[in-house]
Structure formats: structure tokens, C-alpha cells
C-alpha atoms as a PDB file:
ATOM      1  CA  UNK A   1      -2.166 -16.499   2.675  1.00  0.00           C
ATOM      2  CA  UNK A   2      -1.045 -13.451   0.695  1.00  0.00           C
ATOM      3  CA  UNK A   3       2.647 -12.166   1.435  1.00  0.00           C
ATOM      4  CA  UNK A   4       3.189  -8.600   2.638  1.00  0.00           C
ATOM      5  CA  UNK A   5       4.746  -7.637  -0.905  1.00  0.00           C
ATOM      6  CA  UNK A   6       2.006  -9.296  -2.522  1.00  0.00           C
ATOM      7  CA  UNK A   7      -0.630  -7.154   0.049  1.00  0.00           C
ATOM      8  CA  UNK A   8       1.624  -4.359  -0.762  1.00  0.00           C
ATOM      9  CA  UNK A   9       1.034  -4.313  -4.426  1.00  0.00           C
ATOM     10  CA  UNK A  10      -2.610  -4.910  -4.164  1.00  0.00           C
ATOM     11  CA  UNK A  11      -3.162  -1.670  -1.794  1.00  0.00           C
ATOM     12  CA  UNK A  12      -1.558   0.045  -5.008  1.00  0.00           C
ATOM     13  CA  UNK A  13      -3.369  -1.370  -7.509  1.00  0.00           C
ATOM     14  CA  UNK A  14      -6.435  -0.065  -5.154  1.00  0.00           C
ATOM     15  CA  UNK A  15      -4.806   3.368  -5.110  1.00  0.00           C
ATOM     16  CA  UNK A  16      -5.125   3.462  -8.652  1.00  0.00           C
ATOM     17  CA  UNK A  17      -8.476   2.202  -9.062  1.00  0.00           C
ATOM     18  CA  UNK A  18      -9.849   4.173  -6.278  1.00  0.00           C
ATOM     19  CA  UNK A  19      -7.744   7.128  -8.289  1.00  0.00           C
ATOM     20  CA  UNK A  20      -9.443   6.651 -11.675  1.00  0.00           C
ATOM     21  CA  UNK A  21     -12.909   6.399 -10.323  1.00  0.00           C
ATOM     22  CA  UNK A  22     -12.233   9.352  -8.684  1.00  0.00           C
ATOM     23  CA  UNK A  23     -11.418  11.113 -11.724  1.00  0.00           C
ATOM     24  CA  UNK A  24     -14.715   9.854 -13.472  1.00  0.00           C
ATOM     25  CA  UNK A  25     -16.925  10.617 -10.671  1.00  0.00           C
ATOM     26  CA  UNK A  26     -18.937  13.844 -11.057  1.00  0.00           C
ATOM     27  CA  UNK A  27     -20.758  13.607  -7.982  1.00  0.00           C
ATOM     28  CA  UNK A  28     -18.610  15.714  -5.386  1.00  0.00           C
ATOM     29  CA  UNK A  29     -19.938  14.098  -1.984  1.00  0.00           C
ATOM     30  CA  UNK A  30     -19.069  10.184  -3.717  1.00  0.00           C
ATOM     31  CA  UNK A  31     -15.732  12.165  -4.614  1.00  0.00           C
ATOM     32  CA  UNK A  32     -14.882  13.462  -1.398  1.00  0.00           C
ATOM     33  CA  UNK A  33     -15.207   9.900   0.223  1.00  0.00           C
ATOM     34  CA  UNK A  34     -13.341   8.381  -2.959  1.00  0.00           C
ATOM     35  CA  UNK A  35     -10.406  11.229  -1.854  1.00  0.00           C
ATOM     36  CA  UNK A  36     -10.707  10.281   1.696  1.00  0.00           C
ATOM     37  CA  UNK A  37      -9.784   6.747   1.219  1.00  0.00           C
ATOM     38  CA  UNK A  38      -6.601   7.490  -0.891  1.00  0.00           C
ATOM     39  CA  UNK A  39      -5.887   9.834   1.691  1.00  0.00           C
ATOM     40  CA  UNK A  40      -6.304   6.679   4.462  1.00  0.00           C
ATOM     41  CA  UNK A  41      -4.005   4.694   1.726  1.00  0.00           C
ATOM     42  CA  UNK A  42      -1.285   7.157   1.258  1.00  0.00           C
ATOM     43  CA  UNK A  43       1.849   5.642   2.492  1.00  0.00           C
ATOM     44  CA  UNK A  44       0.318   2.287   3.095  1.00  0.00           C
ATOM     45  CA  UNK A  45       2.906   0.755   0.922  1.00  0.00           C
ATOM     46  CA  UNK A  46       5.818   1.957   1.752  1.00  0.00           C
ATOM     47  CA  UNK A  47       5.338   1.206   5.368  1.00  0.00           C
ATOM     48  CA  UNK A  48       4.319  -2.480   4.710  1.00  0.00           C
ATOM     49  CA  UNK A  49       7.605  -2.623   2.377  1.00  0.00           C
ATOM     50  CA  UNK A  50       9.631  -1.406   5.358  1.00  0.00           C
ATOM     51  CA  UNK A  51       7.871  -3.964   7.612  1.00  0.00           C
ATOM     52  CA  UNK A  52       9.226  -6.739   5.306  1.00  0.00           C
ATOM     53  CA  UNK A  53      12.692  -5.607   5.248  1.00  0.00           C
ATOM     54  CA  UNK A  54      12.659  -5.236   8.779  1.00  0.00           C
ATOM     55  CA  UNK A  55      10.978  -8.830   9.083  1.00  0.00           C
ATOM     56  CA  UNK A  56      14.021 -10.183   7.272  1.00  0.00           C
ATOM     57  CA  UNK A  57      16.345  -8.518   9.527  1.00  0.00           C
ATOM     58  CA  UNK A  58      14.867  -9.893  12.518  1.00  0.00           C
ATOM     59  CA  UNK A  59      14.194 -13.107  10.994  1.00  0.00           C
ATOM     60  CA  UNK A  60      17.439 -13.535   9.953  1.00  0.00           C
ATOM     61  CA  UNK A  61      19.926 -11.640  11.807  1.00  0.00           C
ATOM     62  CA  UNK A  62      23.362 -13.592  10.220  1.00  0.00           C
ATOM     63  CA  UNK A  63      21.768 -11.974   6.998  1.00  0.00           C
ATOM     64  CA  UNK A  64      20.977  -8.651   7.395  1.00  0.00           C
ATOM     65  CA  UNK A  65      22.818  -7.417   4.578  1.00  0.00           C
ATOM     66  CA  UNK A  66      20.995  -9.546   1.979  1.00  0.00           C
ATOM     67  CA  UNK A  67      17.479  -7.888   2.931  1.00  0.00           C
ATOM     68  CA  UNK A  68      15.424  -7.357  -0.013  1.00  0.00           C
END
């Protein structure tokens, strides 16, 4: 089972396929759905790096300081 860093990093590496096709793609209805999907991305990372931190907290309370 992949970790939520590990998902993390692999919804960016999609962000940046997803932003290169969308900067080879000439057809503008394929590009408009290619933009809508970053759009649905956008933030997606960040969030799920918060989540983690504020698993460790809650997971371990005695070390809240040391979250990552």
C-alpha cells in the first residue's frame, strides 16, 4: 500500500505530465479537459501533506514537535 507522501508525489508527477501534454496538444476541446483536470489537482498535494503531519500529531501526541 502506497504512503500518503508517496501518493503525494505521484499526484505531482501527474500534474506535470498532464501539464506537458497539455502544452503539446493542439486540439482545444482535448485541451480544455487536459486543463480541467489540473484544475481538479491543484492543491491536491499540499492538502494530503498536511493530512500526514496532522496524522503524526494525532498518532503520536507525546511527539508532536517531531512531525515531519
Amino acid at each position: 500500500m502506497k504512503t500518503l507522501p508517496d501518493a503525494a508525489r505521484q499526484v505531482e508527477q501527474a500534474q506535470s505530465v498532464l501539464s506537458m501534454w497539455l502544452e503539446l496538444c493542439k486540439n482545444t476541446e482535448e485541451a480544455n479537459k487536459i486543463a480541467a483536470i489540473i484544475t481538479l489537482l491543484d492543491g491536491v498535494p499540499e492538502a494530503m501533506d498536511a493530512a500526514e503531519s496532522l496524522l503524526f500529531v494525532l498518532e503520536n501526541p507525546d511527539h508532536a514537535e517531531e512531525q515531519p
